[in-house]
PDB file of N, CA and C in Angstrom:
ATOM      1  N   UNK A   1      -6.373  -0.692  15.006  1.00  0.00           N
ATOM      2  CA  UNK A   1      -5.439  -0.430  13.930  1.00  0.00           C
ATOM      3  C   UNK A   1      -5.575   1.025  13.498  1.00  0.00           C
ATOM      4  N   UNK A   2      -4.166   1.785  13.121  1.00  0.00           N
ATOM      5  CA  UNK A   2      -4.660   2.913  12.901  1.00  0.00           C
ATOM      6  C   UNK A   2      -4.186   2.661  11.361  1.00  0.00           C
ATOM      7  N   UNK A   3      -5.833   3.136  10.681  1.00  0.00           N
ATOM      8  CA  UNK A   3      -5.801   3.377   9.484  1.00  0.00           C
ATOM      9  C   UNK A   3      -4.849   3.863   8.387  1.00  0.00           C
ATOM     10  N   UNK A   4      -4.807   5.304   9.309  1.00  0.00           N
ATOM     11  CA  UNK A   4      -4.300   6.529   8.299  1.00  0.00           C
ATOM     12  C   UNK A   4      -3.039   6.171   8.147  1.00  0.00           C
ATOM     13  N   UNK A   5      -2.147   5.569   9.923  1.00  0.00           N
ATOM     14  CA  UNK A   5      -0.430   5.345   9.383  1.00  0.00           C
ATOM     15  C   UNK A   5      -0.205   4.374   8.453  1.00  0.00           C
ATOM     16  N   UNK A   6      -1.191   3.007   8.162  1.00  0.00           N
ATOM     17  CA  UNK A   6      -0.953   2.391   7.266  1.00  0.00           C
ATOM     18  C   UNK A   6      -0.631   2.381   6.085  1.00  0.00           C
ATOM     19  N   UNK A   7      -2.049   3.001   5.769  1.00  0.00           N
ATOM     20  CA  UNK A   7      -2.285   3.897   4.226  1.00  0.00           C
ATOM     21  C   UNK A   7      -0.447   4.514   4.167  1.00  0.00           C
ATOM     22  N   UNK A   8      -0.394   5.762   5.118  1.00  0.00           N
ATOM     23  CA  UNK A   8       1.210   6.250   5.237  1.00  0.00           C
ATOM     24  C   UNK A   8       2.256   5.101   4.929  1.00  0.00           C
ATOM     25  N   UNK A   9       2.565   4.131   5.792  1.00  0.00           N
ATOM     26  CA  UNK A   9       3.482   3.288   5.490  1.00  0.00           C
ATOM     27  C   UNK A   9       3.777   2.993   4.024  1.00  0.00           C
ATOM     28  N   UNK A  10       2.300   2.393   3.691  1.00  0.00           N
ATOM     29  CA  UNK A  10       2.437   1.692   2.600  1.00  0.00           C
ATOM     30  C   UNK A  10       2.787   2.901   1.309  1.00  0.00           C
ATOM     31  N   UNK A  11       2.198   4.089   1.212  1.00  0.00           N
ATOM     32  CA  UNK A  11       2.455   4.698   0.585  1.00  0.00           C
ATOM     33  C   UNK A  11       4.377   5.655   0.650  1.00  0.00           C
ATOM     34  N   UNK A  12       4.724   5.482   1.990  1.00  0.00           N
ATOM     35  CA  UNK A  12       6.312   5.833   2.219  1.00  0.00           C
ATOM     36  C   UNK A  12       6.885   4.807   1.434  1.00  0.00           C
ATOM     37  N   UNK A  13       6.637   3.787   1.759  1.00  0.00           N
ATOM     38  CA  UNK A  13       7.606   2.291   1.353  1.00  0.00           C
ATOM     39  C   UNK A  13       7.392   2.382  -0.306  1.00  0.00           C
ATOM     40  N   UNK A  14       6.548   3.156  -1.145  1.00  0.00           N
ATOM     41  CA  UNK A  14       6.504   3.440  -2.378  1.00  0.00           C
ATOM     42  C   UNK A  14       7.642   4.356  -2.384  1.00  0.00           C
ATOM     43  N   UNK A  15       7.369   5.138  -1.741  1.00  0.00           N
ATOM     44  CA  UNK A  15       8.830   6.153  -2.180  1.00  0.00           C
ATOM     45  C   UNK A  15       7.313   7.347  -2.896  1.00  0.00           C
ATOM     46  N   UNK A  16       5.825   7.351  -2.674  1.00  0.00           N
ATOM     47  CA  UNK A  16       4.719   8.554  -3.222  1.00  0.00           C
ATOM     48  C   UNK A  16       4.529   9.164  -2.615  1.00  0.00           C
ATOM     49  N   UNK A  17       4.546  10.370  -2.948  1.00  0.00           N
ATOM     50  CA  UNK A  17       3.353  12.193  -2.779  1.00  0.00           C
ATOM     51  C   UNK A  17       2.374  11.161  -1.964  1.00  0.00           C
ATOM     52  N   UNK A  18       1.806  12.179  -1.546  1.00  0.00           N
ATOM     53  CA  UNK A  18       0.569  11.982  -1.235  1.00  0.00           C
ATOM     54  C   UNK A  18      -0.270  12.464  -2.439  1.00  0.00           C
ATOM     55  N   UNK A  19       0.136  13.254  -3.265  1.00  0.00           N
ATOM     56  CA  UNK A  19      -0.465  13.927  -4.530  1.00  0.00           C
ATOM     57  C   UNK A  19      -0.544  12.380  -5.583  1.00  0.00           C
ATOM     58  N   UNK A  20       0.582  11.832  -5.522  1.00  0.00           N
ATOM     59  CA  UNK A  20       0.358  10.724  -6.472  1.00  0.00           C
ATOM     60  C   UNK A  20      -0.173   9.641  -6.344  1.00  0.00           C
ATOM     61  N   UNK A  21      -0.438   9.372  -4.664  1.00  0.00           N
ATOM     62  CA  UNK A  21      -1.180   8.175  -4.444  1.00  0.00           C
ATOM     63  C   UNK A  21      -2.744   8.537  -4.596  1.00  0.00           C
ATOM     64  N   UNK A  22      -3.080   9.890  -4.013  1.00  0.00           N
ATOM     65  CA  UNK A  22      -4.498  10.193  -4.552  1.00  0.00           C
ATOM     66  C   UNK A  22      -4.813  10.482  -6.036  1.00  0.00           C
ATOM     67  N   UNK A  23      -4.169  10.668  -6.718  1.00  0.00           N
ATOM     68  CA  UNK A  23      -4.210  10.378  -8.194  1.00  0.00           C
ATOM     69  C   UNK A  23      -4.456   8.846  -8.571  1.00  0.00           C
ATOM     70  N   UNK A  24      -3.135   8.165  -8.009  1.00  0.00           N
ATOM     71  CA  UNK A  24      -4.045   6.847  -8.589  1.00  0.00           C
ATOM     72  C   UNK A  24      -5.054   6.428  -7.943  1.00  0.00           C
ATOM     73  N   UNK A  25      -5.556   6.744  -6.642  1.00  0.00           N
ATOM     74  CA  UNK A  25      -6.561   6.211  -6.345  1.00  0.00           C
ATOM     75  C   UNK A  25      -8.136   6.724  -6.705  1.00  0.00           C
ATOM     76  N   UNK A  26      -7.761   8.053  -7.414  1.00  0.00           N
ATOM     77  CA  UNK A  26      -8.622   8.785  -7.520  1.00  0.00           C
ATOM     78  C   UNK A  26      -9.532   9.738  -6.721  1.00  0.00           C
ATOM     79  N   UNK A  27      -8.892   9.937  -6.221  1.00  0.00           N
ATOM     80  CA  UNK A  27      -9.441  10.536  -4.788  1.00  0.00           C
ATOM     81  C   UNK A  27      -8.518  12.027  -4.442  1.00  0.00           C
ATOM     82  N   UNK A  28      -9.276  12.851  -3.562  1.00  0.00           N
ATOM     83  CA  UNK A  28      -8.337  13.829  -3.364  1.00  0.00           C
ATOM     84  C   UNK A  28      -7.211  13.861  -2.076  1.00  0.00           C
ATOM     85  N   UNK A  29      -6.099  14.797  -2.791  1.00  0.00           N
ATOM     86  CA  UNK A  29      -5.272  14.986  -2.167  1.00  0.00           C
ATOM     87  C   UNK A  29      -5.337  15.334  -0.552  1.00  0.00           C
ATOM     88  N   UNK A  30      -5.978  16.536  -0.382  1.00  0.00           N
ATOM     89  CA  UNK A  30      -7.016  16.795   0.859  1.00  0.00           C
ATOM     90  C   UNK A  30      -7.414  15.718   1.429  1.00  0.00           C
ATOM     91  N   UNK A  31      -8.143  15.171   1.032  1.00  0.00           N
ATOM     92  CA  UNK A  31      -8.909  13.670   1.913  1.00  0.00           C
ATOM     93  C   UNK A  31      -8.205  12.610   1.830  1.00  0.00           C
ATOM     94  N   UNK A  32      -7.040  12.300   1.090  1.00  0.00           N
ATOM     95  CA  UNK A  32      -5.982  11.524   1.485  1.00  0.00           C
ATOM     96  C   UNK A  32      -5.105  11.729   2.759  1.00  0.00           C
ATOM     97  N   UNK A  33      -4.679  13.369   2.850  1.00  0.00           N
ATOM     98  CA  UNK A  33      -4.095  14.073   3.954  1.00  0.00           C
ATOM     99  C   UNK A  33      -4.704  13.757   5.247  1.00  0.00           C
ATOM    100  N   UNK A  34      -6.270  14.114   5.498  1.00  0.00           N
ATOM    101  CA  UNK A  34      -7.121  14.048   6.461  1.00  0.00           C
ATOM    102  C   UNK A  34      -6.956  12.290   6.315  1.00  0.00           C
ATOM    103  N   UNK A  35      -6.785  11.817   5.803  1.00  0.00           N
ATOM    104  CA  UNK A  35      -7.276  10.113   6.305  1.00  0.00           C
ATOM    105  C   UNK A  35      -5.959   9.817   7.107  1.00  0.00           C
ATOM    106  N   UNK A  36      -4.337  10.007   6.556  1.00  0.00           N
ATOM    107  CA  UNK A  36      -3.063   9.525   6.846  1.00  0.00           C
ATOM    108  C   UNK A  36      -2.990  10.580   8.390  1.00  0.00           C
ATOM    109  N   UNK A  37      -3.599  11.655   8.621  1.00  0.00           N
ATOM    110  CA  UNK A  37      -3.103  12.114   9.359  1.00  0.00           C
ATOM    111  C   UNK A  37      -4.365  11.834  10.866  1.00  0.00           C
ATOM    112  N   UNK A  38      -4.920  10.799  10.073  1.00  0.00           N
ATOM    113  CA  UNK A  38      -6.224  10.367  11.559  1.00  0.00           C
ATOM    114  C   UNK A  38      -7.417  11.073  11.574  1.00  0.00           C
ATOM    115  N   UNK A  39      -7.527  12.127  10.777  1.00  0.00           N
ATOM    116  CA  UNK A  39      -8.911  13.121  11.232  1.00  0.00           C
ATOM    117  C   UNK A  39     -10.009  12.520  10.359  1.00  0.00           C
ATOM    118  N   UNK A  40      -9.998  11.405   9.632  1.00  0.00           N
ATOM    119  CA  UNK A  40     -11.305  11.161   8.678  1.00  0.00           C
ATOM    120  C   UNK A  40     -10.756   9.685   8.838  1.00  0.00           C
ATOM    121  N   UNK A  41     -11.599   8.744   8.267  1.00  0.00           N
ATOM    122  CA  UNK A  41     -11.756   7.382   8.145  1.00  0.00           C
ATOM    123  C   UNK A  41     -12.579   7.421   6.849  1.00  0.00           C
ATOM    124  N   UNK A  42     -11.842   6.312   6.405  1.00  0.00           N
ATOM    125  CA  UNK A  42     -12.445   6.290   4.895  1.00  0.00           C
ATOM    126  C   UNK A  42     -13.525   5.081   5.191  1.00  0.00           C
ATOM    127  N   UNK A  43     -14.794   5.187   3.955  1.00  0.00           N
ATOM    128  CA  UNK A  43     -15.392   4.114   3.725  1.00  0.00           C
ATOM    129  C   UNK A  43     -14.084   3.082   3.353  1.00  0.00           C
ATOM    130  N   UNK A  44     -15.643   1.867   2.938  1.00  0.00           N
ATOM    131  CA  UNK A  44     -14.581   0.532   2.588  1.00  0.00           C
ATOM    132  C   UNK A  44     -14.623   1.014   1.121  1.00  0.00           C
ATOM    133  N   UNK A  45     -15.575   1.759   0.194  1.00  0.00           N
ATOM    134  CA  UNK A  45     -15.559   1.740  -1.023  1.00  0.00           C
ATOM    135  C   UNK A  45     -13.830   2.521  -1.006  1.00  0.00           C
ATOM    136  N   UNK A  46     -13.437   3.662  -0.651  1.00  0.00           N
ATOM    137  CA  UNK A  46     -12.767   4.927  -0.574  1.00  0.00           C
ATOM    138  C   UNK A  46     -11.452   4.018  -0.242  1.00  0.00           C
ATOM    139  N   UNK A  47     -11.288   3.080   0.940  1.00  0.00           N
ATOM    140  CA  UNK A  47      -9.904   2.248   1.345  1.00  0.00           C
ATOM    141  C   UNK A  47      -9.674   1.369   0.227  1.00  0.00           C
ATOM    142  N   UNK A  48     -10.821   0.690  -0.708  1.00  0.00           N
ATOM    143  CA  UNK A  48     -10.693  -0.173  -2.035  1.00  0.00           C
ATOM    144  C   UNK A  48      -9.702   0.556  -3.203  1.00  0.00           C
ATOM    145  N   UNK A  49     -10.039   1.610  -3.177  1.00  0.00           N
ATOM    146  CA  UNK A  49      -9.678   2.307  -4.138  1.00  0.00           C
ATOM    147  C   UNK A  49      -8.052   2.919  -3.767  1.00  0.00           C
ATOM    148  N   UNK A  50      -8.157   3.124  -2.803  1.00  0.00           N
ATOM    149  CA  UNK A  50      -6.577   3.090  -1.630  1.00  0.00           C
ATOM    150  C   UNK A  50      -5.327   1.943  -2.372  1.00  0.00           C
ATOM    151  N   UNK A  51      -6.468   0.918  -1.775  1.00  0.00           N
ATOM    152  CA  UNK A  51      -5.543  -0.316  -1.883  1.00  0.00           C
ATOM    153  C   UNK A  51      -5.369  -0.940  -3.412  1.00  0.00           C
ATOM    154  N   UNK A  52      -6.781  -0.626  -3.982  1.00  0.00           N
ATOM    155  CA  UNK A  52      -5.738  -1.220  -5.308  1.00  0.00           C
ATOM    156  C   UNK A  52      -4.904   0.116  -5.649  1.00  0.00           C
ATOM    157  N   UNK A  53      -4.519   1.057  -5.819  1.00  0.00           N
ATOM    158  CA  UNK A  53      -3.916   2.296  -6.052  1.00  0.00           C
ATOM    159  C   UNK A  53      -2.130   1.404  -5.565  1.00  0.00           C
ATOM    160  N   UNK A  54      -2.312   0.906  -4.449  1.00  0.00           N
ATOM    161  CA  UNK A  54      -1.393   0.637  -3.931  1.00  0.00           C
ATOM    162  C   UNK A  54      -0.717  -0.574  -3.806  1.00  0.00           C
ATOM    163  N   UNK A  55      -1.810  -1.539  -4.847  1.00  0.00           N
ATOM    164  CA  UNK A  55      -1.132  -2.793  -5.100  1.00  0.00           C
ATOM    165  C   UNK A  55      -1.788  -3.873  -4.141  1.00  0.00           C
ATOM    166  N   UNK A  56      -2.570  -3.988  -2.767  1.00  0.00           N
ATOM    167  CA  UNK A  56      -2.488  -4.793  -1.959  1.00  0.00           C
ATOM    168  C   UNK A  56      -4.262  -4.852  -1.662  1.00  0.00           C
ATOM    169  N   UNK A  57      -4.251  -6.137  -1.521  1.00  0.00           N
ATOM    170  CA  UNK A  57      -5.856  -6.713  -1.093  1.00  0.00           C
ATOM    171  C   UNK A  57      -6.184  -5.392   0.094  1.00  0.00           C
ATOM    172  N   UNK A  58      -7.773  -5.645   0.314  1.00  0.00           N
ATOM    173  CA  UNK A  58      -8.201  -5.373   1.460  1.00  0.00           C
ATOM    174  C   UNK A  58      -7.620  -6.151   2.349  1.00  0.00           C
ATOM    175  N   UNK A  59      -7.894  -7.574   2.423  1.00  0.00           N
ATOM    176  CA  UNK A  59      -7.565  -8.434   3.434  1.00  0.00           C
ATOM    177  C   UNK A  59      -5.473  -8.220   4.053  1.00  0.00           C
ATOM    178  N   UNK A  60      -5.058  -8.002   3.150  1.00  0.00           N
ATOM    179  CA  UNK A  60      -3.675  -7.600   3.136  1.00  0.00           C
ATOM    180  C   UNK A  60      -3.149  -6.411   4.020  1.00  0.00           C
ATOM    181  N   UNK A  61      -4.206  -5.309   3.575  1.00  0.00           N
ATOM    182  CA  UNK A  61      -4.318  -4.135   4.162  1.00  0.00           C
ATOM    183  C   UNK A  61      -4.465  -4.160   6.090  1.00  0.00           C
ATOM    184  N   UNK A  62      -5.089  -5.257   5.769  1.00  0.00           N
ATOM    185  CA  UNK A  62      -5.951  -5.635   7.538  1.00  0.00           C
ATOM    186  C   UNK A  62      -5.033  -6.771   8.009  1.00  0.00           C
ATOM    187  N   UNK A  63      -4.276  -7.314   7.189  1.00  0.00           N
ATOM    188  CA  UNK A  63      -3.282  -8.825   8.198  1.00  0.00           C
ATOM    189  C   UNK A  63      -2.542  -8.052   9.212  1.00  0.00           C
ATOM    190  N   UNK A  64      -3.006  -8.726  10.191  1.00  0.00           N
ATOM    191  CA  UNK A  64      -2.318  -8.688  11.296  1.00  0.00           C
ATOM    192  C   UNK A  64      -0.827  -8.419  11.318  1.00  0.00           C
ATOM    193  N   UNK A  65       0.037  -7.435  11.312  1.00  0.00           N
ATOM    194  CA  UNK A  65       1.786  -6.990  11.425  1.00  0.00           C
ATOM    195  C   UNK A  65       2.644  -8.045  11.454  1.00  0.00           C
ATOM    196  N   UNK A  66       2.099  -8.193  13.205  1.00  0.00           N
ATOM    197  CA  UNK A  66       2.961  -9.396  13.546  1.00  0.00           C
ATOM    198  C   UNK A  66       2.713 -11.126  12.792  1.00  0.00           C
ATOM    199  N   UNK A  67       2.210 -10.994  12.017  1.00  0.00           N
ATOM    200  CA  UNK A  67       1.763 -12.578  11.532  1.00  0.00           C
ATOM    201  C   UNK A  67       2.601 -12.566   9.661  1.00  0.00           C
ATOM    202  N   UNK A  68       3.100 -10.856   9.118  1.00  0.00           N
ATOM    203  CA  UNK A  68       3.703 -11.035   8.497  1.00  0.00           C
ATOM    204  C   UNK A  68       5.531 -11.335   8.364  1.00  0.00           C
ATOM    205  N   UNK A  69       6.390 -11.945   8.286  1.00  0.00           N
ATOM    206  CA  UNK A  69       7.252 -11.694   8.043  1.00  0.00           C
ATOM    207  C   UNK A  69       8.170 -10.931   7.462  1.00  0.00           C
ATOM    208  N   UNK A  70       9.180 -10.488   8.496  1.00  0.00           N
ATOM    209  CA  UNK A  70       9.522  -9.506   7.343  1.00  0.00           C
ATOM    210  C   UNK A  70       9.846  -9.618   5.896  1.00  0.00           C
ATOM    211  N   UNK A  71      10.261 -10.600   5.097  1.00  0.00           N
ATOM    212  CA  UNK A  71      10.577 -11.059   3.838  1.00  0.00           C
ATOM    213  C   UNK A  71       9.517 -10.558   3.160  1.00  0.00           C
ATOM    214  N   UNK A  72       7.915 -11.144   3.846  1.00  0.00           N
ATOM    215  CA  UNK A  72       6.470 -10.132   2.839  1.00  0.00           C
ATOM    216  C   UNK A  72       6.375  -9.189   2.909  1.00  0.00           C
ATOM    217  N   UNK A  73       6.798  -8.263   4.178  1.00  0.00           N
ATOM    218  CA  UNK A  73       6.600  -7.008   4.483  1.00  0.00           C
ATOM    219  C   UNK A  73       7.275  -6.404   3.356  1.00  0.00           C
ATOM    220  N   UNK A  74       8.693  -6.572   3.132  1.00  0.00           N
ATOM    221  CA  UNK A  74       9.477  -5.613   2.110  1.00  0.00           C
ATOM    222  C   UNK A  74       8.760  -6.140   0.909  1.00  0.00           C
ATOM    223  N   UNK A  75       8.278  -7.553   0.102  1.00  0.00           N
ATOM    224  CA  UNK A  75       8.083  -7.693  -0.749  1.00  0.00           C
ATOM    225  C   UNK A  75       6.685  -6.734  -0.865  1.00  0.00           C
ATOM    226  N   UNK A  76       5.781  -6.757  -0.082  1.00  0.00           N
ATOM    227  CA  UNK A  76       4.671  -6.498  -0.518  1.00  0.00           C
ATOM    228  C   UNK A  76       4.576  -4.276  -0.631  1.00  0.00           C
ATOM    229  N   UNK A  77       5.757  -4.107  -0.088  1.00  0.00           N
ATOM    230  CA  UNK A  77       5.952  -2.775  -0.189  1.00  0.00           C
ATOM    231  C   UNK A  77       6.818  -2.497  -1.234  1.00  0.00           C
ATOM    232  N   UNK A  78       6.939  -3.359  -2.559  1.00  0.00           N
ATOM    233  CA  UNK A  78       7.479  -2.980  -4.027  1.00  0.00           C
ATOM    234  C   UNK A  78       6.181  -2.644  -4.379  1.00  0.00           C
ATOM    235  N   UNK A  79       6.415  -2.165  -6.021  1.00  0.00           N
ATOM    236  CA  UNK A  79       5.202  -2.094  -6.695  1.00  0.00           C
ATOM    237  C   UNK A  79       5.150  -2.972  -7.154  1.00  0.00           C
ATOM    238  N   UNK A  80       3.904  -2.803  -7.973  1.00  0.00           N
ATOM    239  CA  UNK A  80       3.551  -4.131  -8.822  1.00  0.00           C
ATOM    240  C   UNK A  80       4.909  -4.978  -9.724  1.00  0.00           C
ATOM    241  N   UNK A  81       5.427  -3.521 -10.406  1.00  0.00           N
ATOM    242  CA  UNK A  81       6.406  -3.933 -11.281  1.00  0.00           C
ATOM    243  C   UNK A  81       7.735  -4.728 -10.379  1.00  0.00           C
ATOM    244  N   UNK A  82       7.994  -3.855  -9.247  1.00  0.00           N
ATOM    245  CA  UNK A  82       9.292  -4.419  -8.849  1.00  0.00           C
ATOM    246  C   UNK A  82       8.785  -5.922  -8.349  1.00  0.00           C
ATOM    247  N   UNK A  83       7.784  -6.269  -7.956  1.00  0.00           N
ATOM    248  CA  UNK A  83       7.478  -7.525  -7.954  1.00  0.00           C
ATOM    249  C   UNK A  83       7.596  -8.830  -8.637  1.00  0.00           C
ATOM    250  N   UNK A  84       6.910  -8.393  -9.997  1.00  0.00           N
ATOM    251  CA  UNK A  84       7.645  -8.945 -11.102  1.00  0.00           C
ATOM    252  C   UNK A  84       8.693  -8.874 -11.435  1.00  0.00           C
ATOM    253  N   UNK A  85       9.520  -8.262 -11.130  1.00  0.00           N
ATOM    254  CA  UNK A  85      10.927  -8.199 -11.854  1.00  0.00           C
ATOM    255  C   UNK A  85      11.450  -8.935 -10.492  1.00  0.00           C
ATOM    256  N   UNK A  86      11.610  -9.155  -9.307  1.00  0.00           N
ATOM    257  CA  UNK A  86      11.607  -9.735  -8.560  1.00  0.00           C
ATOM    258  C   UNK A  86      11.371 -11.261  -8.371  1.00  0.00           C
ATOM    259  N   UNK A  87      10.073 -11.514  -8.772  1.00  0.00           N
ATOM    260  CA  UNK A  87       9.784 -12.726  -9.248  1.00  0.00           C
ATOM    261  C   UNK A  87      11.284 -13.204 -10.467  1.00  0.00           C
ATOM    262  N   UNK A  88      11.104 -12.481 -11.616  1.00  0.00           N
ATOM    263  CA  UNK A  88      11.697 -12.972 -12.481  1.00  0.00           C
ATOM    264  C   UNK A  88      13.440 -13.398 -12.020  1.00  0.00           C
ATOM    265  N   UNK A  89      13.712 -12.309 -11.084  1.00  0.00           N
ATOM    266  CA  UNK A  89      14.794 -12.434 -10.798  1.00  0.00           C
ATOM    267  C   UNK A  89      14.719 -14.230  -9.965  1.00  0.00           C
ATOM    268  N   UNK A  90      14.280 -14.331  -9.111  1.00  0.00           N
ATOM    269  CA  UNK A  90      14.304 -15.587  -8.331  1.00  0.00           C
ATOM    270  C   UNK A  90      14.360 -16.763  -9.257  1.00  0.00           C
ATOM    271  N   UNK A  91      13.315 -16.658 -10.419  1.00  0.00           N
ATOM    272  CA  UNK A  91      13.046 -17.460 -11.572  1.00  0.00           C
ATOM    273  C   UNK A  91      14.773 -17.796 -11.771  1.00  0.00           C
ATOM    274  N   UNK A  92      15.096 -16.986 -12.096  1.00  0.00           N
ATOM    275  CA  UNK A  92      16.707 -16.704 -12.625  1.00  0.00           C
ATOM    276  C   UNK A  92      17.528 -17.763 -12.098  1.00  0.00           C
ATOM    277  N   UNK A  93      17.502 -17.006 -10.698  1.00  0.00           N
ATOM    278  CA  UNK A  93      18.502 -17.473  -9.682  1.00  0.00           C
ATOM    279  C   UNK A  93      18.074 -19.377  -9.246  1.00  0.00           C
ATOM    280  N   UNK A  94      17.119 -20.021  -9.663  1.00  0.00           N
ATOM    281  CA  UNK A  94      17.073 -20.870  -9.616  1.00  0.00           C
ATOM    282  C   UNK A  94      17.295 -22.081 -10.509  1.00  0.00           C
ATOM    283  N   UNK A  95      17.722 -21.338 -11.902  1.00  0.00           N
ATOM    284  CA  UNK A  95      18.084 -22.197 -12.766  1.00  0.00           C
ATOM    285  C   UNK A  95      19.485 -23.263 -12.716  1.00  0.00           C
TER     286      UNK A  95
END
């Protein structure tokens, strides 16, 4: 699996900087760059901090592509919020 495009994906499908995802993750911009672009590998502490930044488990981070559907794929590439509002919407639509 390559790390760094993931991290990338998930952070494109935000519509973030790379400046703003290392902000929330706390981490630098620089060593966000070097991770998305393959030249560094993060610890697991450093990918934790990735992934909650970005909304999604470790284990999430690591599921297998093909075993998601696309329906989770787009869901799980909202943010937190559009999730919920998402949720709520379905809530809606089922009354």
């Amino acid at each position: 699996m390559d790390v760094g495009k993931r991290i990338t994906d998930y952070r494109q499908a935000r519509g973030w900087t790379v400046n703003r995802l290392a902000n929330l993750a706390g981490v630098s911009q620089s060593y966000l760059r070097e991770l998305e672009l393959g030249n560094k590998q993060p610890t697991v502490e450093y990918l934790g901090y990735i992934c909650d930044a970005l909304g999604v488990s470790l284990a999430e981070f690591f599921a297998a592509e093909e075993k998601v559907s696309p329906l989770e794929r787009a869901v799980r590439a909202l943010t937190p919020e559009q999730q919920e509002a998402l949720v709520h919407l379905i809530h809606t639509m089922q009354k």
